[in-house]
Protein backbone atom coordinates (compact mmCIF):
# COMPACT_ATOMS: atom_id res chain seq x y z
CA UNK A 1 6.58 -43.76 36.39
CA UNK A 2 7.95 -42.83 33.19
CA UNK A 3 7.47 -39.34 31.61
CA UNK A 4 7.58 -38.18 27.78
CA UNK A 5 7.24 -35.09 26.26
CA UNK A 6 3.47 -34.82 24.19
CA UNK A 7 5.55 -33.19 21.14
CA UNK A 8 1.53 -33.26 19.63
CA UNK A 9 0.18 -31.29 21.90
CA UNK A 10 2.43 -29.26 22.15
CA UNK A 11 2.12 -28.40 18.38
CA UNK A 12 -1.86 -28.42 18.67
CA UNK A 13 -1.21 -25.43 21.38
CA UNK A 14 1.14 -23.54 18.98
CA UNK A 15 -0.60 -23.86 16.36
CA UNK A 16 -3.80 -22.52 17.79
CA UNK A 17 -1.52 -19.42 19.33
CA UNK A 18 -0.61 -18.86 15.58
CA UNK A 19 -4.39 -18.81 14.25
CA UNK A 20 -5.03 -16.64 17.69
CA UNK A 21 -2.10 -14.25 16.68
CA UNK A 22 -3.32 -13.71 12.90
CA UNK A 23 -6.79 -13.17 14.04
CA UNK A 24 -5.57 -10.68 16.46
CA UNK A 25 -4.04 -8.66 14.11
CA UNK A 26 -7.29 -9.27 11.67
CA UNK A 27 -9.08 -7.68 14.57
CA UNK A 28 -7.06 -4.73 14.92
CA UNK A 29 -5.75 -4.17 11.54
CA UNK A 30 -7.92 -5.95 8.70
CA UNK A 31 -7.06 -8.60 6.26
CA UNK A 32 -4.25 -6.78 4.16
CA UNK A 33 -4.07 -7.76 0.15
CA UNK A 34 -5.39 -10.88 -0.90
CA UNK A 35 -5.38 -13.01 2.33
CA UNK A 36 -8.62 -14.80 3.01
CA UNK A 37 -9.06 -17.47 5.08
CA UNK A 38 -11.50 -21.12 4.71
CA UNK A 39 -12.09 -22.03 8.33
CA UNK A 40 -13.32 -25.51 8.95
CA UNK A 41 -14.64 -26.86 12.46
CA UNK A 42 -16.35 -28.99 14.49
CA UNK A 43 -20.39 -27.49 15.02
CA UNK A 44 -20.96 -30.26 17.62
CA UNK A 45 -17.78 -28.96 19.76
CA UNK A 46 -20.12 -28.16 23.15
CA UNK A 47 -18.39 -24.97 23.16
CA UNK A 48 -19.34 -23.79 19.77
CA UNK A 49 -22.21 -21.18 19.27
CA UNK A 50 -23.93 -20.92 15.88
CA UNK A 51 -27.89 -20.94 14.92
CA UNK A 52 -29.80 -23.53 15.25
CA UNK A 53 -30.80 -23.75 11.59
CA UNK A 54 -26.97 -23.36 10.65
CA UNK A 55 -26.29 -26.46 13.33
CA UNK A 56 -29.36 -28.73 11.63
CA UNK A 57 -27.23 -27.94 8.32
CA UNK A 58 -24.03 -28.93 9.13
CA UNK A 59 -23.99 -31.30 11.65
CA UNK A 60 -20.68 -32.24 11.98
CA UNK A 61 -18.55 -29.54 10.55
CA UNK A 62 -18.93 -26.61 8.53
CA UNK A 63 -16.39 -24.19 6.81
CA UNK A 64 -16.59 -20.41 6.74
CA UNK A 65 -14.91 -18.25 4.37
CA UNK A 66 -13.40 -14.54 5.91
CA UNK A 67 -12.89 -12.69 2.98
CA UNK A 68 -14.83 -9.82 1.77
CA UNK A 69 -17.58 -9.55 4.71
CA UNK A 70 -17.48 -10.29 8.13
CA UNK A 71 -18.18 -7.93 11.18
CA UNK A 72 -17.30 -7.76 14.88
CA UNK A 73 -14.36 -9.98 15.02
CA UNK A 74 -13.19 -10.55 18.61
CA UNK A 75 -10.51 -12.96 19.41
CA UNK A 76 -10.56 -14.41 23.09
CA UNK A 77 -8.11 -16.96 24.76
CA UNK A 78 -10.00 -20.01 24.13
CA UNK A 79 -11.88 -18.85 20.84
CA UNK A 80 -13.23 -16.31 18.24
CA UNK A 81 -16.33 -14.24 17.76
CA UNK A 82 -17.43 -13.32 14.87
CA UNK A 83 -20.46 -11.85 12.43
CA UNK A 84 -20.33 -13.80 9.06
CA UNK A 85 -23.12 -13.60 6.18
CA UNK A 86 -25.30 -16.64 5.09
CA UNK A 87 -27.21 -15.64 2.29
CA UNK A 88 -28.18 -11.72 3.42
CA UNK A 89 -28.38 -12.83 6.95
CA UNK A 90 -25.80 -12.08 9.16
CA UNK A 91 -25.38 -14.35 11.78
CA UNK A 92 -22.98 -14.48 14.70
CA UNK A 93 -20.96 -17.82 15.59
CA UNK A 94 -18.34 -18.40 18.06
CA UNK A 95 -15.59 -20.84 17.32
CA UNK A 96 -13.27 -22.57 20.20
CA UNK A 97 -9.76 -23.08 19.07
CA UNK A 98 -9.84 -26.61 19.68
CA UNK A 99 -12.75 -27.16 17.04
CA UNK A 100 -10.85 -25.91 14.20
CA UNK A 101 -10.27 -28.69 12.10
CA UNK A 102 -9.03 -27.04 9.35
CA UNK A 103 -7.43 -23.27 9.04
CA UNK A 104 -6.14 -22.12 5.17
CA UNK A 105 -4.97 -18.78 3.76
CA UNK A 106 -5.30 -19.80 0.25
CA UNK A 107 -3.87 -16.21 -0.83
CA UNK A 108 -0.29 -17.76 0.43
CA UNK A 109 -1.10 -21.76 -0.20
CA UNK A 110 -0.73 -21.84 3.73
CA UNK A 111 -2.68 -24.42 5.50
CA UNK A 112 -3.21 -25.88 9.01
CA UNK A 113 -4.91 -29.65 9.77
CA UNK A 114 -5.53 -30.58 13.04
CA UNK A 115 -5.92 -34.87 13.65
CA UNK A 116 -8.52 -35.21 16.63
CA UNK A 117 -8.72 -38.38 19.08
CA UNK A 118 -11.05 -40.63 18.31
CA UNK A 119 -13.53 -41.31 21.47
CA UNK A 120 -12.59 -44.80 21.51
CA UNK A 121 -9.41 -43.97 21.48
CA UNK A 122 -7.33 -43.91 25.06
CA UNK A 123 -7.62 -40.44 25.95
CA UNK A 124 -3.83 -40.22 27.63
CA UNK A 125 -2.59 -41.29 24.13
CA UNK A 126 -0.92 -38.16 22.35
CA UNK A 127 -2.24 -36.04 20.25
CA UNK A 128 -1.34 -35.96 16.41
CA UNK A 129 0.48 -33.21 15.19
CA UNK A 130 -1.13 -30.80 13.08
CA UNK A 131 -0.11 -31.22 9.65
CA UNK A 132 1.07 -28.42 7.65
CA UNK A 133 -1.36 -28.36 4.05
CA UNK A 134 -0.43 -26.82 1.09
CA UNK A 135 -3.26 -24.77 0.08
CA UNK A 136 -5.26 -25.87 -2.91
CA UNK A 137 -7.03 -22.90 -4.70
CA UNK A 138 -10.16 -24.26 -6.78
CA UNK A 139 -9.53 -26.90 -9.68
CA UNK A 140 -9.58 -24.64 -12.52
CA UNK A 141 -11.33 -26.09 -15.67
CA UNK A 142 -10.17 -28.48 -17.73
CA UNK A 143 -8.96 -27.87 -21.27
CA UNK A 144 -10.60 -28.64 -24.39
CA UNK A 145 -9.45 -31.39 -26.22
CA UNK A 146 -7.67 -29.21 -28.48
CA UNK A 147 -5.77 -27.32 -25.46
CA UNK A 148 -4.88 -30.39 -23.62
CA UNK A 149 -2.04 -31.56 -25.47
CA UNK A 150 -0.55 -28.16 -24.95
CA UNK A 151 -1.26 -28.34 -21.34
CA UNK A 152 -0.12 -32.12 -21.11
CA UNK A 153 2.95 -30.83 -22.69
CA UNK A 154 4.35 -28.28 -20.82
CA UNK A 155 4.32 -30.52 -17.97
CA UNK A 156 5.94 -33.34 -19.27
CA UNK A 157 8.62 -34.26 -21.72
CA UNK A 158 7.17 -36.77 -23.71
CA UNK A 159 5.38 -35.25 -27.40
CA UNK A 160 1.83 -35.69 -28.02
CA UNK A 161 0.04 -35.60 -30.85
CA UNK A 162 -3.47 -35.03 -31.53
CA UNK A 163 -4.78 -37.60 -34.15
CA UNK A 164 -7.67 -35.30 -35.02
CA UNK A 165 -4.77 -33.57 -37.54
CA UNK A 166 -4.47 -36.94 -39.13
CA UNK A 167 -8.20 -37.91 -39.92
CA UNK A 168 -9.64 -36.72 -43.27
């Protein structure tokens, strides 16, 4: 019988020790600065606690923001507890480890993706690896016409020139 080492496991489990670790220190010390973070995971896990109305909304998955408001965060073995608000109405999930899908600190363009097995898929197979995002902040506007060239510019070497100098 031949044995190999499940390197993606194995960086599924440290991974979720990191998340554990920050939220730990969330718990007893606050977010410091800037940091916030977009959690997203799986509401069908079976271990996963949320309201029912919150469930019937998001299905599959859902992502929670922990930023400015959130209460009673307690950080277990195999999950976290915590109080979030939803439109004035504070509601308490719980979140296993293993149904984060997604984990970003966007004030540090840090970001963590877990791959799940598909259910068709042979369930001694290894695990994919989380992959390590960068951390997209939200798409800022785009320029007007007139600023575009400028911003087209400084990213590239080539000139360009607005014809709207040229017409009469």
């Amino acid at each position: 019988m031949s044995r190999s080492i499940d390197y993606g496991n194995l960086m599924h489990e440290a991974m979720r020790g990191l998340i554990r670790k920050v939220l730990t220190d969330v718990a007893q010390n606050g977010l410091p600065g800037t940091h916030h973070f977009f959690i997203t995971f799986d509401t069908s896990h079976p271990d996963a606690e949320l309201a029912d109305w919150l469930s019937d909304r998001y299905p599959g998955e859902m992502t929670v923001v922990m930023q400015h408001w959130y209460d009673k965060l307690d950080v277990g073995a195999e999950g976290f507890a915590v109080t979030l608000n939803f439109g004035d109405a504070p509601e308490p999930l719980y979140i296993p480890y293993d149904a984060i899908k997604t984990f970003v600190d966007p004030s540090v363009e840090f970001g963590l993706r877990f791959e799940t097995q598909g259910e068709d898929e042979d369930e001694t197979a290894p695990a994919t690896p989380p992959e390590i995002l960068p951390s997209r902040a939200p798409a800022a506007p785009k320029p007007a016409l007139e600023d575009k060239a400028k911003a087209d510019d400084e990213g590239k070497d080539a000139d360009i020139v607005s014809l709207d100098s040229f017409r009469k």
